[in-house]
C-alpha atoms as a PDB file:
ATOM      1  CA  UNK A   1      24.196 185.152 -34.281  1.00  0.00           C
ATOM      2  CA  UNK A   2      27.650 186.338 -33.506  1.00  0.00           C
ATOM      3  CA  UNK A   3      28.363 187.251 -36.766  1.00  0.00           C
ATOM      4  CA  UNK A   4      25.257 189.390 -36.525  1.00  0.00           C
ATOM      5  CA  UNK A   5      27.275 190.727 -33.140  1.00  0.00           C
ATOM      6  CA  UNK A   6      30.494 191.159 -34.634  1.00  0.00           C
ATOM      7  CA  UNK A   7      28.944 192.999 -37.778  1.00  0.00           C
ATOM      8  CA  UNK A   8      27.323 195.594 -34.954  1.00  0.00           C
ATOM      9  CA  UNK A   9      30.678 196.200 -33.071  1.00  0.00           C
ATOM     10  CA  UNK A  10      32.264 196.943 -36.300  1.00  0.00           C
ATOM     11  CA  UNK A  11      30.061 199.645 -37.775  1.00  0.00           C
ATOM     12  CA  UNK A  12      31.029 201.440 -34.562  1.00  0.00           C
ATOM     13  CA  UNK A  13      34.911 200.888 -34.660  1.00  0.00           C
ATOM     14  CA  UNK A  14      36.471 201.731 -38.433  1.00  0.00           C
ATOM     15  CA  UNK A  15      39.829 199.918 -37.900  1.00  0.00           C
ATOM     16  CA  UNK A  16      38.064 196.382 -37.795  1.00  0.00           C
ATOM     17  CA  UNK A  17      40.087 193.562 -38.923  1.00  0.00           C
ATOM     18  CA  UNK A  18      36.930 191.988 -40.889  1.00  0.00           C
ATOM     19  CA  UNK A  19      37.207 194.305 -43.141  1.00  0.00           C
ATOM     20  CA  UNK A  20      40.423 194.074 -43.855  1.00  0.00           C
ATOM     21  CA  UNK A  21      40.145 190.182 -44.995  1.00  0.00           C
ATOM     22  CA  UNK A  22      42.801 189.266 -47.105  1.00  0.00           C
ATOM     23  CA  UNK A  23      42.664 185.733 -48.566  1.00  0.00           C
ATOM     24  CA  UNK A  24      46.794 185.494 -47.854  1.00  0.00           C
ATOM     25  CA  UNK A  25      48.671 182.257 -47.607  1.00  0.00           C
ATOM     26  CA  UNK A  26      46.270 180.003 -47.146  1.00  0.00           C
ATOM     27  CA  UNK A  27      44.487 181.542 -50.387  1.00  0.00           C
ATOM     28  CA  UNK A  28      47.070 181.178 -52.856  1.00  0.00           C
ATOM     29  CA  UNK A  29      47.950 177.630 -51.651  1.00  0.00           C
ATOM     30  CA  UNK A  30      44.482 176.516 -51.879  1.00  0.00           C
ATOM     31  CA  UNK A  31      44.295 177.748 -56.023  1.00  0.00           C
ATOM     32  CA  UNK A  32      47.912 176.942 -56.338  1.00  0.00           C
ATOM     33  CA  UNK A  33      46.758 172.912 -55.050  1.00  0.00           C
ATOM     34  CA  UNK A  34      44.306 173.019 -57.511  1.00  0.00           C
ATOM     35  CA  UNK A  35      46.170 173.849 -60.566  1.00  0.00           C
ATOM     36  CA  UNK A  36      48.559 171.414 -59.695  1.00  0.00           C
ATOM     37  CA  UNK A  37      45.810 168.819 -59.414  1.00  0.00           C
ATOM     38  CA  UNK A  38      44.197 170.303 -62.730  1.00  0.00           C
ATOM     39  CA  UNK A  39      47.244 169.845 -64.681  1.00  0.00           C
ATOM     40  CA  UNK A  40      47.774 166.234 -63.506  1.00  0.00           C
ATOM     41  CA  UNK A  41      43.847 165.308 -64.748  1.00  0.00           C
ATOM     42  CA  UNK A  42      44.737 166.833 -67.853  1.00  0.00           C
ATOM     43  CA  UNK A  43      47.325 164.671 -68.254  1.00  0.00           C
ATOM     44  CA  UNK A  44      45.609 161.862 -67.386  1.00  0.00           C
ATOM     45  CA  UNK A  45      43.008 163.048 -69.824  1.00  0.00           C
ATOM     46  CA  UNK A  46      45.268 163.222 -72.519  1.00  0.00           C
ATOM     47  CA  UNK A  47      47.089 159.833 -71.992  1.00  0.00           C
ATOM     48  CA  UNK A  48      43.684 157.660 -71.792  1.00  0.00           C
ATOM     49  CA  UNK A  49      42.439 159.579 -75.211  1.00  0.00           C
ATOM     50  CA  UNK A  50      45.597 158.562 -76.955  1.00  0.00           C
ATOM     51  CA  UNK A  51      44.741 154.569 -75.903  1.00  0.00           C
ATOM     52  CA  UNK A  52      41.768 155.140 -77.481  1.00  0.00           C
ATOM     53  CA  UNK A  53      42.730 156.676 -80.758  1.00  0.00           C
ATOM     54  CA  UNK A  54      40.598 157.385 -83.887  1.00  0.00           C
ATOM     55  CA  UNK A  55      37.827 155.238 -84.816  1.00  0.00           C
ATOM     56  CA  UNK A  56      38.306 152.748 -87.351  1.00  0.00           C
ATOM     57  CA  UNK A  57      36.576 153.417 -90.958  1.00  0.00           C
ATOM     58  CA  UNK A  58      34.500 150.753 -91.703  1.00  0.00           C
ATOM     59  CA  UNK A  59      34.571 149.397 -94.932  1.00  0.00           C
ATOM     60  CA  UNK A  60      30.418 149.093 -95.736  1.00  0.00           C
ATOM     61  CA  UNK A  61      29.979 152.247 -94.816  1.00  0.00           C
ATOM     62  CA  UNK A  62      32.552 153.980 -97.130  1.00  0.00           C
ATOM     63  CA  UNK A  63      31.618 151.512-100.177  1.00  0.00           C
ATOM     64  CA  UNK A  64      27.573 153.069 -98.748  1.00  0.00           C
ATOM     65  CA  UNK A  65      29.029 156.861 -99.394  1.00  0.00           C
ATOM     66  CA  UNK A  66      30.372 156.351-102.815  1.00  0.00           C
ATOM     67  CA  UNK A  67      28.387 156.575-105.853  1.00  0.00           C
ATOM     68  CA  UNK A  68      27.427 153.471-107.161  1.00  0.00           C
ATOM     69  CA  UNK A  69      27.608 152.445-111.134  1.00  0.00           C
ATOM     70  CA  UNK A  70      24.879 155.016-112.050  1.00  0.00           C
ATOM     71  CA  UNK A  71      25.835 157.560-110.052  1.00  0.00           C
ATOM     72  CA  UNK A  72      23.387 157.346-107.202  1.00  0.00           C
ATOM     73  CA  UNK A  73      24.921 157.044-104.117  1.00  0.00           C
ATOM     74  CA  UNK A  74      23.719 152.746-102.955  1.00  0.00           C
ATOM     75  CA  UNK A  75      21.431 152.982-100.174  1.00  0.00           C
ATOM     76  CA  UNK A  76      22.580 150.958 -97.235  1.00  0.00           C
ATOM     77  CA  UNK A  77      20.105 147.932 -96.551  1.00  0.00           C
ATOM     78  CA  UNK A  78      19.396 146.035 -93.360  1.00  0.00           C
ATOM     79  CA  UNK A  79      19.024 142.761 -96.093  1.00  0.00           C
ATOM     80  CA  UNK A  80      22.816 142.265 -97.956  1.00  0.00           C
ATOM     81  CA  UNK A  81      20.845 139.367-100.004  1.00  0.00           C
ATOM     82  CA  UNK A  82      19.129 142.556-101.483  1.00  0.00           C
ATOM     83  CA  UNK A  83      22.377 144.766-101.718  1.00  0.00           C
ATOM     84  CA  UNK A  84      23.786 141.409-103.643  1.00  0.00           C
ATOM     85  CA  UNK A  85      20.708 141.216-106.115  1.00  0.00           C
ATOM     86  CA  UNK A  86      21.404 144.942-107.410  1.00  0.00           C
END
């Protein structure tokens, strides 16, 4: 409600200082914290990804991709007795 007030004074008297909000100070502080906390998750980010590194190949599934004798690519079976028998 006396925001509703204030809005009526100022309509009457031009030289208002709400509308002549500036963010200032406090403003560029404010983004300037949260770059500096940005760049520090990034960081972060970046340091936990390299513990991690690339997943390792695993071998059945490369010798699955290649083509077997007859140049049909082996389908990979739940059953390796059956992969064994071919």
């Amino acid at each position: 409600m006396t925001f509703l007030a204030v809005l009526a004074s100022s309509s009457s008297n031009s030289t208002s200082s709400i509308s002549n909000v500036e963010p200032g100070l406090l403003g560029f502080l404010v983004v300037a914290a949260l770059a500096v906390a940005l760049v520090f998750i990034l960081r972060s980010m970046n340091k936990q990804l390299k513990k991690i590194g690339p997943r390792p190949e695993d071998p059945e599934d490369l010798a699955a991709d290649e083509p077997g004798p007859d140049g049909e690519a082996e389908a990979a079976t739940a059953d390796p007795a059956a992969a064994e028998r071919r």
